[in-house]
Protein backbone atom coordinates (compact mmCIF):
# COMPACT_ATOMS: atom_id res chain seq x y z
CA UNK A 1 -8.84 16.39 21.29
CA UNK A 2 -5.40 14.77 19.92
CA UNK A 3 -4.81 16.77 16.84
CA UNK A 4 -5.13 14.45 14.88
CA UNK A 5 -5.30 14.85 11.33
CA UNK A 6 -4.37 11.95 9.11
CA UNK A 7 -5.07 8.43 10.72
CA UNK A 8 -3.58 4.76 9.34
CA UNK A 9 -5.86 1.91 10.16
CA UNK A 10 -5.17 -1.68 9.85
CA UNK A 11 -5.23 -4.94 11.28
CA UNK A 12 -4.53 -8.84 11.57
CA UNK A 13 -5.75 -10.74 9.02
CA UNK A 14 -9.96 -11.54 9.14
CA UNK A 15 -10.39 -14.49 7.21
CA UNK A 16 -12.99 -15.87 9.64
CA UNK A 17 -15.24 -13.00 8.14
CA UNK A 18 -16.88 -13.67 4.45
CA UNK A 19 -16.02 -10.30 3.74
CA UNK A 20 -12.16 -10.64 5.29
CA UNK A 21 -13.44 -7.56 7.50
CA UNK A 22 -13.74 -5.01 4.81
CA UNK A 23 -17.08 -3.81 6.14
CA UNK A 24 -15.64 -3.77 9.49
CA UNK A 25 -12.59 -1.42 7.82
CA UNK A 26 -15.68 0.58 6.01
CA UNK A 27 -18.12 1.24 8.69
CA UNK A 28 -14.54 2.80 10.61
CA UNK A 29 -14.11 5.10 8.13
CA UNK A 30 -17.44 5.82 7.76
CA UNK A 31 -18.02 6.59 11.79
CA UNK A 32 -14.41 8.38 11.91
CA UNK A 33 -15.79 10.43 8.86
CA UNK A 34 -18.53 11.63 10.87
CA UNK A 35 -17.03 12.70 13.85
CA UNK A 36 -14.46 14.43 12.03
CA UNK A 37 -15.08 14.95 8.51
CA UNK A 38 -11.70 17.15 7.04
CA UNK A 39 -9.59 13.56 9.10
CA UNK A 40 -7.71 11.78 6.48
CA UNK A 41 -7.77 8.24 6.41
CA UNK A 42 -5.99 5.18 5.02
CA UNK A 43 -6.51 1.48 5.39
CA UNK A 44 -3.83 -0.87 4.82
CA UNK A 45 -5.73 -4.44 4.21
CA UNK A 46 -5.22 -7.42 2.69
CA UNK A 47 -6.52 -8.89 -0.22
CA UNK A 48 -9.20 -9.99 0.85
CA UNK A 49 -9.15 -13.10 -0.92
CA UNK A 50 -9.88 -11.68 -4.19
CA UNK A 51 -13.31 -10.73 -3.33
CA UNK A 52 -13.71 -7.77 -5.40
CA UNK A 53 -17.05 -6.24 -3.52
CA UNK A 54 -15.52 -6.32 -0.33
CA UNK A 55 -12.81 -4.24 -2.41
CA UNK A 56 -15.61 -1.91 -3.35
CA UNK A 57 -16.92 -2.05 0.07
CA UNK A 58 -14.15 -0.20 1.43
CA UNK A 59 -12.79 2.05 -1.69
CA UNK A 60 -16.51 3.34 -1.33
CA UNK A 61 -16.49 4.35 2.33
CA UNK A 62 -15.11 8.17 1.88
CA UNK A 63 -11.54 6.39 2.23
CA UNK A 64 -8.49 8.64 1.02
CA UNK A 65 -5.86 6.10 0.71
CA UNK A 66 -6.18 2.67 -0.15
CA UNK A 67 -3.16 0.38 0.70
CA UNK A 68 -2.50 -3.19 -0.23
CA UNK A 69 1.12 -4.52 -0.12
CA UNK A 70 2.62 -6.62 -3.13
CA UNK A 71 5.76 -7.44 -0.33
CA UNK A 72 7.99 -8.91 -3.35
CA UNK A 73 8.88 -9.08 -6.93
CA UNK A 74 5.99 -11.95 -8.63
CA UNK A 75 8.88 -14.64 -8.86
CA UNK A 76 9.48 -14.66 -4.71
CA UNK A 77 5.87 -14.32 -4.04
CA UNK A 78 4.89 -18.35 -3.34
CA UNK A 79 8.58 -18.45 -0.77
CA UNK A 80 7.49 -14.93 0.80
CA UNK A 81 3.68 -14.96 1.34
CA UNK A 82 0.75 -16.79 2.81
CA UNK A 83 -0.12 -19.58 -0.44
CA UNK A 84 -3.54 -18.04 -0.28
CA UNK A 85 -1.77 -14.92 -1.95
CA UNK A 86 -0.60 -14.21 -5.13
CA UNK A 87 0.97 -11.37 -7.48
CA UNK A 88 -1.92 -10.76 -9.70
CA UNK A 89 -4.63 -10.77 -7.25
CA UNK A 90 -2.91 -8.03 -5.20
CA UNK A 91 -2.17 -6.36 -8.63
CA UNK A 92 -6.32 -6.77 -9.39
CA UNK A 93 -7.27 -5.69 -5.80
CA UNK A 94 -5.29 -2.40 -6.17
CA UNK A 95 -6.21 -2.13 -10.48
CA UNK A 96 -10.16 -2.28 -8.90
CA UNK A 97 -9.84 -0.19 -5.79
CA UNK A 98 -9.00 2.63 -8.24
CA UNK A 99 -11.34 2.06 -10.74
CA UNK A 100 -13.98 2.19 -8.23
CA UNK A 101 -12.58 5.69 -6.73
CA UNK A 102 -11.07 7.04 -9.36
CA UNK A 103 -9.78 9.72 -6.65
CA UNK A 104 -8.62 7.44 -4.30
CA UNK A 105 -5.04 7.57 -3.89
CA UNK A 106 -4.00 3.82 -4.25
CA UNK A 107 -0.53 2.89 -2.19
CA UNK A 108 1.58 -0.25 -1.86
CA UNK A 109 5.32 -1.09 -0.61
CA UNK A 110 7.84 -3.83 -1.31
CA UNK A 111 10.18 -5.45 0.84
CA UNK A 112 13.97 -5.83 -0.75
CA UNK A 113 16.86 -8.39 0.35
CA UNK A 114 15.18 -11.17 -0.39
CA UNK A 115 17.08 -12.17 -3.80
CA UNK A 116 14.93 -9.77 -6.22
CA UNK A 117 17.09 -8.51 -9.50
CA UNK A 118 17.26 -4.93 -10.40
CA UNK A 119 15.05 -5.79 -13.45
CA UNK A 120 12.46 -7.46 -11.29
CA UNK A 121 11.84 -4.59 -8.59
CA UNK A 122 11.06 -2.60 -12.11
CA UNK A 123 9.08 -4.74 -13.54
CA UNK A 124 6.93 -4.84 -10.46
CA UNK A 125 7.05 -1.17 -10.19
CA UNK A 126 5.88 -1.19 -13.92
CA UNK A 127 2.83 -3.64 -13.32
CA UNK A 128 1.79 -1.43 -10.39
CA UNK A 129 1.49 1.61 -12.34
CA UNK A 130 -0.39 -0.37 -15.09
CA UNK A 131 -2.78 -0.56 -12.48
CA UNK A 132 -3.00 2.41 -10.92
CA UNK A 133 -0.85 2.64 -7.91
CA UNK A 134 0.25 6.50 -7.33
CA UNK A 135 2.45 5.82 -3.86
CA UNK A 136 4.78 3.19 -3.55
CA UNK A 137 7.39 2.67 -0.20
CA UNK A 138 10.38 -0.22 -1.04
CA UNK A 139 12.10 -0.79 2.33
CA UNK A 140 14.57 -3.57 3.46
CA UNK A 141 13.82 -6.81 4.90
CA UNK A 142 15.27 -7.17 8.08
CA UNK A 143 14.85 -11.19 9.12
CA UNK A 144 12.46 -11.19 12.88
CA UNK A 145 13.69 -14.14 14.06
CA UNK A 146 15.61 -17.27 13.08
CA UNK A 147 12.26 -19.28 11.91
CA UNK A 148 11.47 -16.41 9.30
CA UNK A 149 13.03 -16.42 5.50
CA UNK A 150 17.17 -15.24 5.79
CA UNK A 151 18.17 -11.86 4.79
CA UNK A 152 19.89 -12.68 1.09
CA UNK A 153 21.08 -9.00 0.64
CA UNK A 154 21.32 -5.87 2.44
CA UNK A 155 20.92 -3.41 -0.31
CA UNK A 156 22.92 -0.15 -0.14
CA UNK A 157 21.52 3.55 -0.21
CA UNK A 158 22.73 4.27 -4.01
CA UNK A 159 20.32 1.31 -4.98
CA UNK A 160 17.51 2.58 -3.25
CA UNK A 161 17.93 5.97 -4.98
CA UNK A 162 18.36 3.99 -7.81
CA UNK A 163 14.66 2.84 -7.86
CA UNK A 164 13.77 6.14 -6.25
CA UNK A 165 14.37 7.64 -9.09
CA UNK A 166 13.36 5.43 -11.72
CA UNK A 167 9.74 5.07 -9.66
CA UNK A 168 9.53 9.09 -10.32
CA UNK A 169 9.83 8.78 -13.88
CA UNK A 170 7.59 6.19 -14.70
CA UNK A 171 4.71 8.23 -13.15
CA UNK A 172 4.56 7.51 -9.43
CA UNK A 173 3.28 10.36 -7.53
CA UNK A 174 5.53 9.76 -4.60
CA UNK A 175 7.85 7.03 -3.54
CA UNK A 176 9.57 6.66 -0.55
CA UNK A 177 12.79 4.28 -0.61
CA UNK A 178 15.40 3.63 2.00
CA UNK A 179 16.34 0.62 4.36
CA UNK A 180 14.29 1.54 7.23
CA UNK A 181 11.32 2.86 4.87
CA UNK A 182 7.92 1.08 6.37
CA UNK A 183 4.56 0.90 4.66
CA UNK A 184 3.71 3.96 6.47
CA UNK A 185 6.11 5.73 6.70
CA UNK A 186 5.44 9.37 7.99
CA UNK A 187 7.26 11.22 4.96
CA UNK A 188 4.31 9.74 2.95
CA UNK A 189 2.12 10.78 4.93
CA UNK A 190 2.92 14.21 5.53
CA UNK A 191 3.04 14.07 1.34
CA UNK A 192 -0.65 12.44 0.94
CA UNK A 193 -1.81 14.77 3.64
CA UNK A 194 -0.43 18.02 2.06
CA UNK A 195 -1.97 16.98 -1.45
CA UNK A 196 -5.19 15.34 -0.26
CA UNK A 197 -5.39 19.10 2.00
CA UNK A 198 -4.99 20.77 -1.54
CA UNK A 199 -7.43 18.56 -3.47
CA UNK A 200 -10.02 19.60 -0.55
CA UNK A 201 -9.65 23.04 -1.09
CA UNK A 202 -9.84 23.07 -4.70
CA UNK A 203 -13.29 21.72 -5.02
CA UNK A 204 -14.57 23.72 -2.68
C-alpha cells in the first residue's frame, strides 16, 4: 500500500538475547519476504558478539544487504566503541556474512573527525575489501552532546573525495562520502536497489 520498495531495518542493541536478536532480524526478513517477495531488504546489526551462527542466521534469511559498521580506523576503536567491540571481530562478522551469501551485498560506514590519519582511513578501507565489503559510506562525526567524545577535526569536502576516489579504485562497488553521509544514506540505496533490480532480472 506504501510503495515501498527497498526497506532498512535495524535496532538497539539485543544483548539480553543469546543470539543478540539475529533470529528476531531473520524471521523479519523472512515474513517481509513473503508478503512481498521482489521488497529489498537490509539489516544494519551489530556484531553480535562474535557469534558467527547468529551471523549465518541472518545472511541466510533471503537478506540483500548485510550491514555492520566498523565506526573508526582499528587504532580509535577501544576510545570510540562499546569494550565489548573490536576491529577484527567486525572485520570477521562482515568476512563471514559474505562467505555464507556469496551474493549478499555486504555494507559498512566509518565515522571521520575523530583524529584518524589519511593512511589509517585506507588501511581500514583496505582490510574491508580483504573481506569482502562491496559498499562503504565515511561520514563526519558530529559530537551529540557534551558527555560524548569531542569533534578533533572537521574534515573538508576535497578529503572526502579524496577517499571517494581512492575507495573506487581499490574495488568498492559504491561508496558514498561527504560530511552529512549516514549509514543509510538514500544515494546508496537508490544504487543497491537499481543493481539488486538488475541482478533479479538477469536470473530470471
Amino acid at each position: 500500500q506504501w510503495g515501498v520498495d527497498y526497506v532498512v531495518v535495524t535496532s538497539v542493541d539485543r544483548d539480553d538475547l543469546p543470539d543478540g536478536g539475529a533470529g528476531h532480524f531473520a524471521r523479519t526478513v523472512q515474513m517481509m519476504k513473503a508478503l512481498k517477495p521482489e521488497l529489498l531488504v537490509e539489516c544494519l546489526v551489530s556484531d553480535f558478539r562474535g557469534d558467527l551462527a547468529a551471523v549465518e542466521s541472518l545472511a541466510n534469511s533471503g537478506l540483500d544487504v548485510y550491514a555492520h559498521n566498523v565506526e573508526t580506523v582499528e587504532r580509535l576503536q577501544p576510545y570510540v566503541r562499546d569494550r565489548r567491540a573490536n576491529y577484527e571481530q567486525s572485520m570477521r562478522v562482515l568476512q563471514h556474512a559474505k562467505e555464507t551469501a556469496p551474493d549478499l551485498y555486504t555494507k559498512s560506514s566509518v565515522m571521520l573527525g575523530l583524529g584518524e590519519s589519511v593512511d589509517e582511513v585506507k588501511q581500514t578501507m583496505r582490510d574491508m575489501r580483504a573481506a569482502g565489503v562491496d559498499i562503504l559510506t565515511l561520514g563526519q562525526y558530529l559530537r551529540p552532546t557534551e558527555h560524548h567524545l569531542s569533534v578533533v577535526e572537521y574534515v573538508p569536502p576535497e578529503q572526502f573525495e579524496a577517499y571517494n576516489e581512492y575507495a573506487m579504485s581499490i574495488g568498492f562497488e559504491y561508496i558514498a562520502a561527504g560530511p552529512l553521509v549516514r549509514s543509510s544514506y538514500r544515494a546508496g540505496e537508490f544504487f543497491l536497489e537499481s543493481k539488486l533490480k538488475a541482478r533479479k532480472a538477469a536470473s530470471t
